[in-house]
Protein backbone atom coordinates (compact mmCIF):
# COMPACT_ATOMS: atom_id res chain seq x y z
CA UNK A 1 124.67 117.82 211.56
CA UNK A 2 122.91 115.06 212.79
CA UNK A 3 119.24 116.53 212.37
CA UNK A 4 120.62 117.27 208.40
CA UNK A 5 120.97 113.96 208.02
CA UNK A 6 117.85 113.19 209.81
CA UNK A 7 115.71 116.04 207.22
CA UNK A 8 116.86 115.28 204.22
CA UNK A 9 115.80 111.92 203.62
CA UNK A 10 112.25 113.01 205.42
CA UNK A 11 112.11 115.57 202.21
CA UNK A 12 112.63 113.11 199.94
CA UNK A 13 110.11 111.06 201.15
CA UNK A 14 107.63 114.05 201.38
CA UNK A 15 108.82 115.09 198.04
CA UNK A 16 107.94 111.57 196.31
CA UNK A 17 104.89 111.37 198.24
CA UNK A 18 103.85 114.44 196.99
CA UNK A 19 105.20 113.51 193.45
CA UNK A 20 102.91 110.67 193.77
CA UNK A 21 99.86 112.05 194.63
CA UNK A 22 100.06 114.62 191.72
CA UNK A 23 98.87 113.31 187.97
CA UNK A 24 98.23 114.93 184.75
CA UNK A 25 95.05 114.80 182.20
CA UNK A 26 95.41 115.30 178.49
CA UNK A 27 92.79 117.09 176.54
CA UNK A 28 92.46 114.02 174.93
CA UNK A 29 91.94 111.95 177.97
CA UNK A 30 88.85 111.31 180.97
CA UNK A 31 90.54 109.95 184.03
CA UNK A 32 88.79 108.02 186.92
CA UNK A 33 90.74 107.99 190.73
CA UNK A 34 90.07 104.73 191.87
CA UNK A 35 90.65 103.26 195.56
CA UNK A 36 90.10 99.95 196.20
CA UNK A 37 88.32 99.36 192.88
CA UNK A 38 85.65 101.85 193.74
CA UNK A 39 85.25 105.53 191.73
CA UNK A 40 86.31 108.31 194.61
CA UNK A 41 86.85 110.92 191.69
CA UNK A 42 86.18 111.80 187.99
CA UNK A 43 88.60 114.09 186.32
CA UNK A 44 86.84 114.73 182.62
CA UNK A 45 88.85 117.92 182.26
CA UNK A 46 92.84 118.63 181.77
CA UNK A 47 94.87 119.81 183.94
CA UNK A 48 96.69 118.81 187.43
CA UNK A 49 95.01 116.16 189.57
CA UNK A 50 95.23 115.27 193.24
CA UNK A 51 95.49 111.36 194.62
CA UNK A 52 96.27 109.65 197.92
CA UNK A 53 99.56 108.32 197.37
CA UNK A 54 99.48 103.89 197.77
CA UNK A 55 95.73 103.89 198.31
CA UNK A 56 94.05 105.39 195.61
CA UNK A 57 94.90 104.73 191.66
CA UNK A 58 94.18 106.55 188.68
CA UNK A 59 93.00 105.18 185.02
CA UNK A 60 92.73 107.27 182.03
CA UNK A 61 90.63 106.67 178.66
CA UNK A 62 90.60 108.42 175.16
CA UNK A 63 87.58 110.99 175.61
CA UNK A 64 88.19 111.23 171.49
CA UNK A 65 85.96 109.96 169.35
CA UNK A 66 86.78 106.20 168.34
CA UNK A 67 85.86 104.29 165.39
CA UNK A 68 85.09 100.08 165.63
CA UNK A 69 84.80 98.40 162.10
CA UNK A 70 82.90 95.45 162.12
CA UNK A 71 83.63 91.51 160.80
CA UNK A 72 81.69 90.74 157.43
CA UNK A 73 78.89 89.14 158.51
CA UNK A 74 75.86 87.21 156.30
CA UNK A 75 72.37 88.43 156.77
CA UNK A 76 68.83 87.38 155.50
CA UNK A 77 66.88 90.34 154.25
CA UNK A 78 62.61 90.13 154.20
CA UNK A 79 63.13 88.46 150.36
CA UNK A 80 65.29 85.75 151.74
CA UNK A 81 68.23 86.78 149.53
CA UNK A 82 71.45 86.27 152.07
CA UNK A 83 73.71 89.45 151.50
CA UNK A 84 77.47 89.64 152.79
CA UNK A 85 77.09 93.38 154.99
CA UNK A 86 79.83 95.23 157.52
CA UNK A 87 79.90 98.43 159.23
CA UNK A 88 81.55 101.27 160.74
CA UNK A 89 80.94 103.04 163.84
CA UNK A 90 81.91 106.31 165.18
CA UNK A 91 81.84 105.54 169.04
CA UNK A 92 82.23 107.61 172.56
CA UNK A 93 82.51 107.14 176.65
CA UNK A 94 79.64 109.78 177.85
CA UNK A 95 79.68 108.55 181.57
CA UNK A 96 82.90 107.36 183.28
CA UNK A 97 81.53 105.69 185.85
CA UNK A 98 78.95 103.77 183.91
CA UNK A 99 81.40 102.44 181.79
CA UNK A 100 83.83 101.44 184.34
CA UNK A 101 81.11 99.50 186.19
CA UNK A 102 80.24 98.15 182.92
CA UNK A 103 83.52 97.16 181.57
CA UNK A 104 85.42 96.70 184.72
CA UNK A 105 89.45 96.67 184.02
CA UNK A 106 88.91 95.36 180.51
CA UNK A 107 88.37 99.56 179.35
CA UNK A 108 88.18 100.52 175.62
CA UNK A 109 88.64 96.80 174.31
CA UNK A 110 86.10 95.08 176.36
CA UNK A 111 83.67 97.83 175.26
CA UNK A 112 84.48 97.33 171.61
CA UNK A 113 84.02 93.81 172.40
CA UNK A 114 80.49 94.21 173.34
CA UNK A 115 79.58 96.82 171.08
CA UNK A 116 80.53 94.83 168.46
CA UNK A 117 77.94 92.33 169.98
CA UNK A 118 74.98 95.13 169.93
CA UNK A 119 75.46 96.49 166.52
CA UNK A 120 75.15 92.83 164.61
CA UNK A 121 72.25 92.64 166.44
CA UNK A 122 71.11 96.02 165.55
CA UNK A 123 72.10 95.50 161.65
CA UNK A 124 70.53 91.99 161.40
CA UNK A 125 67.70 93.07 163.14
CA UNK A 126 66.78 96.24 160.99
CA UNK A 127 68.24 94.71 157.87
CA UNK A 128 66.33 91.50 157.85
CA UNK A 129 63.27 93.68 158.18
CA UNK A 130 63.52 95.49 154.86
CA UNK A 131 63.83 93.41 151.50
CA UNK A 132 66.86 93.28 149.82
CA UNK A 133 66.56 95.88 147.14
CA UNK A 134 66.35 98.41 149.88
CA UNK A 135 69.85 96.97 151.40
CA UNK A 136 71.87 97.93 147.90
CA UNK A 137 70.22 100.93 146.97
CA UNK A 138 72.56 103.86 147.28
CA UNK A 139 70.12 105.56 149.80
CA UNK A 140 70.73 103.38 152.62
CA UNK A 141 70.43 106.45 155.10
CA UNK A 142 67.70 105.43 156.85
CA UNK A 143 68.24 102.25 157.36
CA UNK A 144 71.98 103.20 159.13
CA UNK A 145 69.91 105.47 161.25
CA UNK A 146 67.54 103.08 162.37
CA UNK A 147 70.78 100.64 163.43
CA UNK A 148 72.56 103.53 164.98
CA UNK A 149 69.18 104.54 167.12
CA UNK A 150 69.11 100.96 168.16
CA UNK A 151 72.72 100.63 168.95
CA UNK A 152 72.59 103.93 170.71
CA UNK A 153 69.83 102.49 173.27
CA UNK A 154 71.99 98.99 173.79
CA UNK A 155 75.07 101.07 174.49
CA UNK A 156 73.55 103.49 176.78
CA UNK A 157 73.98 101.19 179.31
CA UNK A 158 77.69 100.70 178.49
CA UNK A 159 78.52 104.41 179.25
CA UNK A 160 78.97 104.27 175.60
CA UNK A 161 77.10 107.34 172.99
CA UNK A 162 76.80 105.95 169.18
CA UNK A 163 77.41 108.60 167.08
CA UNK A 164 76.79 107.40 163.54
CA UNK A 165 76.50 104.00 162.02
CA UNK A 166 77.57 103.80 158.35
CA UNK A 167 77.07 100.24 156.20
CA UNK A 168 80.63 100.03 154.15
CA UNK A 169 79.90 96.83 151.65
CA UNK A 170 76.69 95.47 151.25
CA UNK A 171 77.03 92.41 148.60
CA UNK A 172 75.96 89.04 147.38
CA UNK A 173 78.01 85.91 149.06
CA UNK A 174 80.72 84.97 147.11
CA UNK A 175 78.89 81.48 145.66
CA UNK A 176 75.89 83.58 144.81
CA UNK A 177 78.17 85.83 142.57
CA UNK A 178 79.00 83.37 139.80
CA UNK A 179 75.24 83.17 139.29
CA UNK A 180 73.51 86.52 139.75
CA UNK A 181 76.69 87.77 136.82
CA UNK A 182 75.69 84.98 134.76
CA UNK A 183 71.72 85.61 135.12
CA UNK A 184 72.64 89.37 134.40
CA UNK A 185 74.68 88.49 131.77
CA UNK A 186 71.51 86.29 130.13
CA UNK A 187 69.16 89.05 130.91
CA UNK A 188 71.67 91.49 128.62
CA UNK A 189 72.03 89.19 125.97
CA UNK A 190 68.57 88.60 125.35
CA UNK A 191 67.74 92.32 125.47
CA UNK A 192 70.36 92.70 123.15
CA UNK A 193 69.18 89.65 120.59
CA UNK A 194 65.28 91.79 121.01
CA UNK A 195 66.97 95.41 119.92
CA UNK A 196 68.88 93.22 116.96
CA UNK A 197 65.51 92.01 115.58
CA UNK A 198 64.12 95.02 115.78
CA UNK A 199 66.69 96.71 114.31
CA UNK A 200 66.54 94.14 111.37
CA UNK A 201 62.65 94.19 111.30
CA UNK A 202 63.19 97.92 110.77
CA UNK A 203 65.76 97.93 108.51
CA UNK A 204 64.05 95.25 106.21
CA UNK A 205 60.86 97.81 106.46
CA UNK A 206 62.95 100.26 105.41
CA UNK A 207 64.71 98.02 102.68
CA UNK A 208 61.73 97.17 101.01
CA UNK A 209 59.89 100.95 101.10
CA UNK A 210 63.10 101.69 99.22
CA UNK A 211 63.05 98.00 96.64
CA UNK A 212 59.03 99.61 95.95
CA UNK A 213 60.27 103.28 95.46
CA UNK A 214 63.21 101.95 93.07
CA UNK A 215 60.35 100.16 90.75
CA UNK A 216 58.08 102.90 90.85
CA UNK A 217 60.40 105.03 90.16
CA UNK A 218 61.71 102.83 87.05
CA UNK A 219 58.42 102.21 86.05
CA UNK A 220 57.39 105.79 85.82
CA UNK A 221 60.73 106.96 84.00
CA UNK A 222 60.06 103.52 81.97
CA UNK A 223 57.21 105.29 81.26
CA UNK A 224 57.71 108.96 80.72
CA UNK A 225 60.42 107.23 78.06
CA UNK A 226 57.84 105.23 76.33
CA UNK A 227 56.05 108.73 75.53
CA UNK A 228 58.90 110.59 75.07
CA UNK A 229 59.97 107.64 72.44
CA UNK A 230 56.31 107.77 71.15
CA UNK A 231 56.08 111.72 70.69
CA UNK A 232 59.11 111.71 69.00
CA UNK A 233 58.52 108.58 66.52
CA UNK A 234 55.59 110.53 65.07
CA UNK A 235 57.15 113.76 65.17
CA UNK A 236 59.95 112.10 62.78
CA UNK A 237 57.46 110.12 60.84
CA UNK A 238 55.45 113.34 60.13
CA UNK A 239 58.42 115.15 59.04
CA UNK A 240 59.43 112.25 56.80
CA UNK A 241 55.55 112.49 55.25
CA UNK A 242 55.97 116.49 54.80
CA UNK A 243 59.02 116.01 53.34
CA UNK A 244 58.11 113.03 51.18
CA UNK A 245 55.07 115.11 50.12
CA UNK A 246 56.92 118.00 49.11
CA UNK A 247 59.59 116.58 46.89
CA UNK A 248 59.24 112.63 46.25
CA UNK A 249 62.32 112.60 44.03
CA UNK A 250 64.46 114.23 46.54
CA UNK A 251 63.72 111.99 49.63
CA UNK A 252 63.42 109.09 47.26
CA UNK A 253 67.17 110.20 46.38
CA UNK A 254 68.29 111.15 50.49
CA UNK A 255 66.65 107.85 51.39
CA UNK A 256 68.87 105.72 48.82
CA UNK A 257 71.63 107.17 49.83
CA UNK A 258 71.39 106.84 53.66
CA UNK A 259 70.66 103.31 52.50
CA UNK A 260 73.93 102.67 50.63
CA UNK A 261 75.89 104.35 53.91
CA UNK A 262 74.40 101.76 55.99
CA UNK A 263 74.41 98.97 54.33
CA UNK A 264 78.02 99.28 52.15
CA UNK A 265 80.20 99.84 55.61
CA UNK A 266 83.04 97.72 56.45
CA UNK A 267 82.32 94.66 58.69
CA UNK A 268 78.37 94.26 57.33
CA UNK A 269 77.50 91.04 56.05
CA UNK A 270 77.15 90.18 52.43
CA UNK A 271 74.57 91.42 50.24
CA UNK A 272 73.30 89.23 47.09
CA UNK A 273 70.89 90.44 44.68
CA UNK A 274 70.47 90.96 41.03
CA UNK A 275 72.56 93.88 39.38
CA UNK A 276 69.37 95.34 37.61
CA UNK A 277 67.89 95.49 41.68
CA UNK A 278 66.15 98.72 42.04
CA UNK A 279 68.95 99.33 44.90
CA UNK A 280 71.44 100.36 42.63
CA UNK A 281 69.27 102.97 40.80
CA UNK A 282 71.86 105.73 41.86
CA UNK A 283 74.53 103.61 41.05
CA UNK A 284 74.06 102.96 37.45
CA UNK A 285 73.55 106.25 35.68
CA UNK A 286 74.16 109.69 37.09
CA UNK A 287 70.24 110.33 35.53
CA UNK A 288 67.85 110.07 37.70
CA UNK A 289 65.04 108.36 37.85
CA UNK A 290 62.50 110.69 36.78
CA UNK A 291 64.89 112.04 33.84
CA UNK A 292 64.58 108.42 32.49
CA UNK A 293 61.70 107.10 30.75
CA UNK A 294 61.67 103.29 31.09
CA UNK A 295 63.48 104.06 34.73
CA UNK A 296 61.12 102.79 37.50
CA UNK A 297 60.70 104.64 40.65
CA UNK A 298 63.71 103.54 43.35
CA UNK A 299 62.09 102.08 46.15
CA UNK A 300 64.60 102.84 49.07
CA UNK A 301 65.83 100.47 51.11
CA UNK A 302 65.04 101.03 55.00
CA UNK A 303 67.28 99.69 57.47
CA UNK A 304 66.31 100.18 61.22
CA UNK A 305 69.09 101.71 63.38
């Protein structure tokens, strides 16, 4: 009975030592087994690990890839035109030990800390060695290579692999903004008052081809009137002569009467003349002329349409 008493809390003992002594590793996880502050064992893959219980410790980091955004910062491109530029990197531990010995206790922190450091440098550095143009462009791909083979060779030293380096904003400072808009905005306006001019030069080209096509093409139907008017005058005047020539009395007679028509409508002004005026002829007898001896011949009264 005794030596049960005496066993059982010797088990327990064993049995939490051994607890002790065991750890696990993630698949997401590297884990260094430190004693004394010094590496004794690396454990990169999962699975069940092995300590000495009191004496030795054991500290785990993410083996995952990590990502460290950098603060806005202000750098001077080749041009001297100050642009406002942050990043993102993409960010591993390759070697334990190295980074341990690097970063001591701080772990993943303290080695963001510093990284941080390196890739300013890096993007100042490569950045203020191209001129700005080159900085906004959309293809900015080499330039983030160049900074992410730089950081890569600053951080080798941290235990630390760079993976990619990507520039997320690259603008003008905030005071510069008010004037670059307003010098764009200048810019647009007079390219816009320079395509209104031409526009109106144009359109008073065009304005005036069609003012001289209007008068020459009056003047020609002006024209082509005139002859038509002409033409037809003397074809009327030669048909009054062949008619006059056949039958004198007759168109002496048509003439008088057209006169009479015209000149006897409502609304015309008032006619005075003598009532023995060859104009009323017609009007006096229903002989004509000719059939009267002492008559003399009418001479017709021609009023112009």
């Amino acid at each position: 009975m005794m030596k049960a008493q005496l066993i059982l809390p010797v088990v327990v003992v064993l049995g939490a030592a051994v607890l002790s002594s065991l750890f696990i590793v993630d698949e997401r996880e590297k884990a260094l087994v430190l004693q004394f502050g010094q590496v004794k064992q690396v454990k990169e893959t999962p699975g069940l690990g092995f300590k000495i219980p009191l004496i030795q410790e054991v500290v785990k980091y993410d083996s995952r890839i990590l990502g460290l955004p950098t603060q806005p910062m202000e750098v001077t491109p080749l041009d001297d035109r100050r642009l406002v530029v942050d990043a993102f990197a993409r960010w591993r531990i390759s070697d334990l030990i190295e980074f341990r010995e690097a970063v001591g206790a701080g772990g993943v922190d303290a080695a963001q800390t510093r990284l941080d450091r390196i890739l300013n440098a890096a993007i100042r550095e490569v950045l203020g060695s191209v001129p700005s143009n080159r900085v906004l462009s959309e293809d900015r791909t080499a330039l983030m290579n160049l900074i992410r083979d730089r950081a890569r060779v600053e951080s080798g030293a941290l235990g630390i692999e760079v993976i990619d380096v990507r520039l997320t904003r690259t603008d003008l400072p905030e005071q510069n903004l008010a004037a670059t808009f307003a010098r764009m905005r200048a810019e647009r306006e007079r390219e816009a008052a320079d395509e209104i001019a031409r526009g109106g030069e144009a359109a008073q080209r065009v304005r005036a081809t069609a003012d001289r096509t209007v008068v020459e093409l009056t003047s020609e139907a002006r024209r082509m009137a005139e002859v038509a008017r002409g033409e037809a005058d003397a074809e009327r005047n030669g048909i009054y002569a062949e008619a006059f020539g056949r039958d004198p009395e007759f168109f002496a007679f048509t003439r008088s009467l057209t006169s009479y028509e015209r000149s006897l409508q409502s609304g015309n002004s008032s006619i005075v003349m003598q009532p023995d005026s060859e104009f009323f002829t017609y009007l006096r007898s229903d002989l004509a002329p000719a059939d009267r001896a002492d008559a003399p011949t009418p001479a017709p009264v021609t009023t112009t349409p």
